[in-house]
N, C-alpha and C. Protein backbone atom coordinates (compact mmCIF):
# COMPACT_ATOMS: atom_id res chain seq x y z
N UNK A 1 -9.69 0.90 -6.14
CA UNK A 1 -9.75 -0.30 -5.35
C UNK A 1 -8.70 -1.29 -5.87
N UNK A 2 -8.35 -1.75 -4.90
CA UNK A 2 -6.96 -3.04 -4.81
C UNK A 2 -7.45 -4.17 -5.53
N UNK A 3 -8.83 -4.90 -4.89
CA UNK A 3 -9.54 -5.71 -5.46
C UNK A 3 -10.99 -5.69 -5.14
N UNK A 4 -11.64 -6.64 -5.93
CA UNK A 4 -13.14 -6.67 -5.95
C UNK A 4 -13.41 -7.97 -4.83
N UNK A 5 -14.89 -7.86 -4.19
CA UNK A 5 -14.97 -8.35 -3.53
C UNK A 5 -16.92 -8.85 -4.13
N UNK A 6 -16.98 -9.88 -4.61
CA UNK A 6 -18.12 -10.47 -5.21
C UNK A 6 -18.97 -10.79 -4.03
N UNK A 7 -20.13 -9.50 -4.21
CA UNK A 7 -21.54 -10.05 -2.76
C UNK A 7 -22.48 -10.14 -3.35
N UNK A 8 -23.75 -10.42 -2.88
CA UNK A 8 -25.09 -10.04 -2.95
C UNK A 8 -25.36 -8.31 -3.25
N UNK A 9 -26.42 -8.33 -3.73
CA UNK A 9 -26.54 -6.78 -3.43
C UNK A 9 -26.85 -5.88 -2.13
N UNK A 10 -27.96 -7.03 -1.50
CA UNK A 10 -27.92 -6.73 -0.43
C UNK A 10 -27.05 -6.35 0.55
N UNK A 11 -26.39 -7.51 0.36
CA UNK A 11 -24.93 -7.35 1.54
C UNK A 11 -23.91 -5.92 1.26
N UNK A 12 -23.82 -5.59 -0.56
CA UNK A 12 -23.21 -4.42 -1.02
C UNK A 12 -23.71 -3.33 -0.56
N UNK A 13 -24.93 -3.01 -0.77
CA UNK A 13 -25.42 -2.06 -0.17
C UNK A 13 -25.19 -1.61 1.31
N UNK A 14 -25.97 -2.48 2.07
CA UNK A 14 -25.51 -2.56 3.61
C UNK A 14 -24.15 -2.36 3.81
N UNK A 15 -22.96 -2.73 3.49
CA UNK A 15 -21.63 -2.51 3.45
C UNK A 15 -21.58 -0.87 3.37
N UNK A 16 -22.10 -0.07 2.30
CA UNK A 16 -22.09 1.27 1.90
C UNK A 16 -23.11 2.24 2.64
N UNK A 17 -24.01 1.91 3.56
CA UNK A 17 -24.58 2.00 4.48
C UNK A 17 -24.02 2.91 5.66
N UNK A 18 -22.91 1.73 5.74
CA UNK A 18 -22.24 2.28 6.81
C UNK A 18 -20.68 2.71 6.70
N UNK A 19 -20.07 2.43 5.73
CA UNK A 19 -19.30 3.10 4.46
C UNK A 19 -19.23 3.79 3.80
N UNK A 20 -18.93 5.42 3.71
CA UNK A 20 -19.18 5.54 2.59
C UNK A 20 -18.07 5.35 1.36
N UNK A 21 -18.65 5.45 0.26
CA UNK A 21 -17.60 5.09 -0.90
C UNK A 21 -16.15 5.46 -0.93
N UNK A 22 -15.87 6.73 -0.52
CA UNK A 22 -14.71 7.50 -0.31
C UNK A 22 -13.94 6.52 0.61
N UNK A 23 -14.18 6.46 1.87
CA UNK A 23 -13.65 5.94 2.99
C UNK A 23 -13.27 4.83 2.33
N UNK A 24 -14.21 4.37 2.13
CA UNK A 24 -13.65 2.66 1.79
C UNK A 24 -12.65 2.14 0.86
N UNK A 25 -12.85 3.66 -0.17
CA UNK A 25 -11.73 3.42 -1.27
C UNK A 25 -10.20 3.91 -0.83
N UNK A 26 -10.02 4.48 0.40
CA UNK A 26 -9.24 5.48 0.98
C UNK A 26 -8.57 3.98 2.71
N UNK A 27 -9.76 4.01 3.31
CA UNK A 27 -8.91 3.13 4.49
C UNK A 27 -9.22 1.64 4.53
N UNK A 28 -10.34 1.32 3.52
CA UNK A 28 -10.58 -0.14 3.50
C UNK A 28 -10.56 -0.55 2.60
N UNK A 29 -9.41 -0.48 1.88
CA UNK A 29 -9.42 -0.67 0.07
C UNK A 29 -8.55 -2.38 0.11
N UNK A 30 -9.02 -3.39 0.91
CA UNK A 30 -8.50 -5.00 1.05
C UNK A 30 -9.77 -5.23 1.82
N UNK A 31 -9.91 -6.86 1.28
CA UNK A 31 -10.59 -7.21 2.22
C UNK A 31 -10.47 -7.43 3.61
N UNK A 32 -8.69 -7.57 3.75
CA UNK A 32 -7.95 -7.40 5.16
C UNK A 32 -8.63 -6.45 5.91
N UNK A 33 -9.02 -5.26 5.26
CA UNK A 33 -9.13 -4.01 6.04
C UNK A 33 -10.50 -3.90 6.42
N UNK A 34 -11.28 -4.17 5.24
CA UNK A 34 -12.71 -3.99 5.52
C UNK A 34 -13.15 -4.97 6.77
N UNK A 35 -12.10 -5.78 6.74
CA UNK A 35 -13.07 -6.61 7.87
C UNK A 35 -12.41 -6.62 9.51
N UNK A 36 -12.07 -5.58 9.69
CA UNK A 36 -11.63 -4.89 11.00
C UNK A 36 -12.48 -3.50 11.37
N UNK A 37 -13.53 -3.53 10.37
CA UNK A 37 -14.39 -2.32 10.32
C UNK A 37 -15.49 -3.00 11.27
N UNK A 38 -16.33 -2.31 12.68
CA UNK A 38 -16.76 -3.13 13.44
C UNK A 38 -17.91 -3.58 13.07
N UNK A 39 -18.52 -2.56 11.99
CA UNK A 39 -19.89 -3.15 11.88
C UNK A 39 -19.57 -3.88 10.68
N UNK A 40 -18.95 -4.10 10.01
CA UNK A 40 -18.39 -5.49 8.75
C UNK A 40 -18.43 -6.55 9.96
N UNK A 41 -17.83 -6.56 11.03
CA UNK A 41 -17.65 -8.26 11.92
C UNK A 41 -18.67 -8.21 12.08
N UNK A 42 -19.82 -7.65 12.55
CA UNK A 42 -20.80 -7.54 12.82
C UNK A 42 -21.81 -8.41 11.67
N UNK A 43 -22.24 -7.66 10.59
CA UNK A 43 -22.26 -8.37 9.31
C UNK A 43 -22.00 -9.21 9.70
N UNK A 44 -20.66 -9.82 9.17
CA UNK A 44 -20.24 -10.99 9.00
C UNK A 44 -20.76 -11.99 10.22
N UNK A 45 -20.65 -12.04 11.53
CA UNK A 45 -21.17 -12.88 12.31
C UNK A 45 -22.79 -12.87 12.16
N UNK A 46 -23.26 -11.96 11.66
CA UNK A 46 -24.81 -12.14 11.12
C UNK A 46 -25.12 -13.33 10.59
N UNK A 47 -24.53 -13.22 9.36
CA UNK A 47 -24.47 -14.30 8.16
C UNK A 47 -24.09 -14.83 8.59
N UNK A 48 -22.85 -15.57 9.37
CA UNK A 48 -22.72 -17.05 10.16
C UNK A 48 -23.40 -17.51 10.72
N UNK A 49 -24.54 -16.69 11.41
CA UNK A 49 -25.34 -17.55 12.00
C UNK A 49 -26.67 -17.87 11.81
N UNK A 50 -27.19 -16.77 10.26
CA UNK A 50 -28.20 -16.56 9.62
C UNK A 50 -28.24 -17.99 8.59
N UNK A 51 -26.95 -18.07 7.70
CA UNK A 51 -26.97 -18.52 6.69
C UNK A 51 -26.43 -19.90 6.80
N UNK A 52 -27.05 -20.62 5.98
CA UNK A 52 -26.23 -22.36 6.17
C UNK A 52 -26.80 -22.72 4.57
């Protein structure tokens, strides 16, 4: 990995869920990348509208 990306565990897990480790170290190794992954936007608009 390029860099680390500091979550919850929760959120880590769920990430790897639908990730697996390989892949991610292979086509989503930025956070650039991971977050063109559909269910990461997905996620992510979760928590925007979950979390305040």
């Amino acid at each position: 990995m390029n860099e680390t990306i500091p979550l919850c565990s929760q959120c880590h897990k769920g990430i790897h869920d639908f990730i697996p480790e390989k892949e991610m170290g292979k086509q989503y190794n930025s956070l650039e990348k991971l977050k063109t992954h559909e269910k990461v936007i997905g996620l992510i608009q979760w928590l925007n509208r979950n979390i305040s």
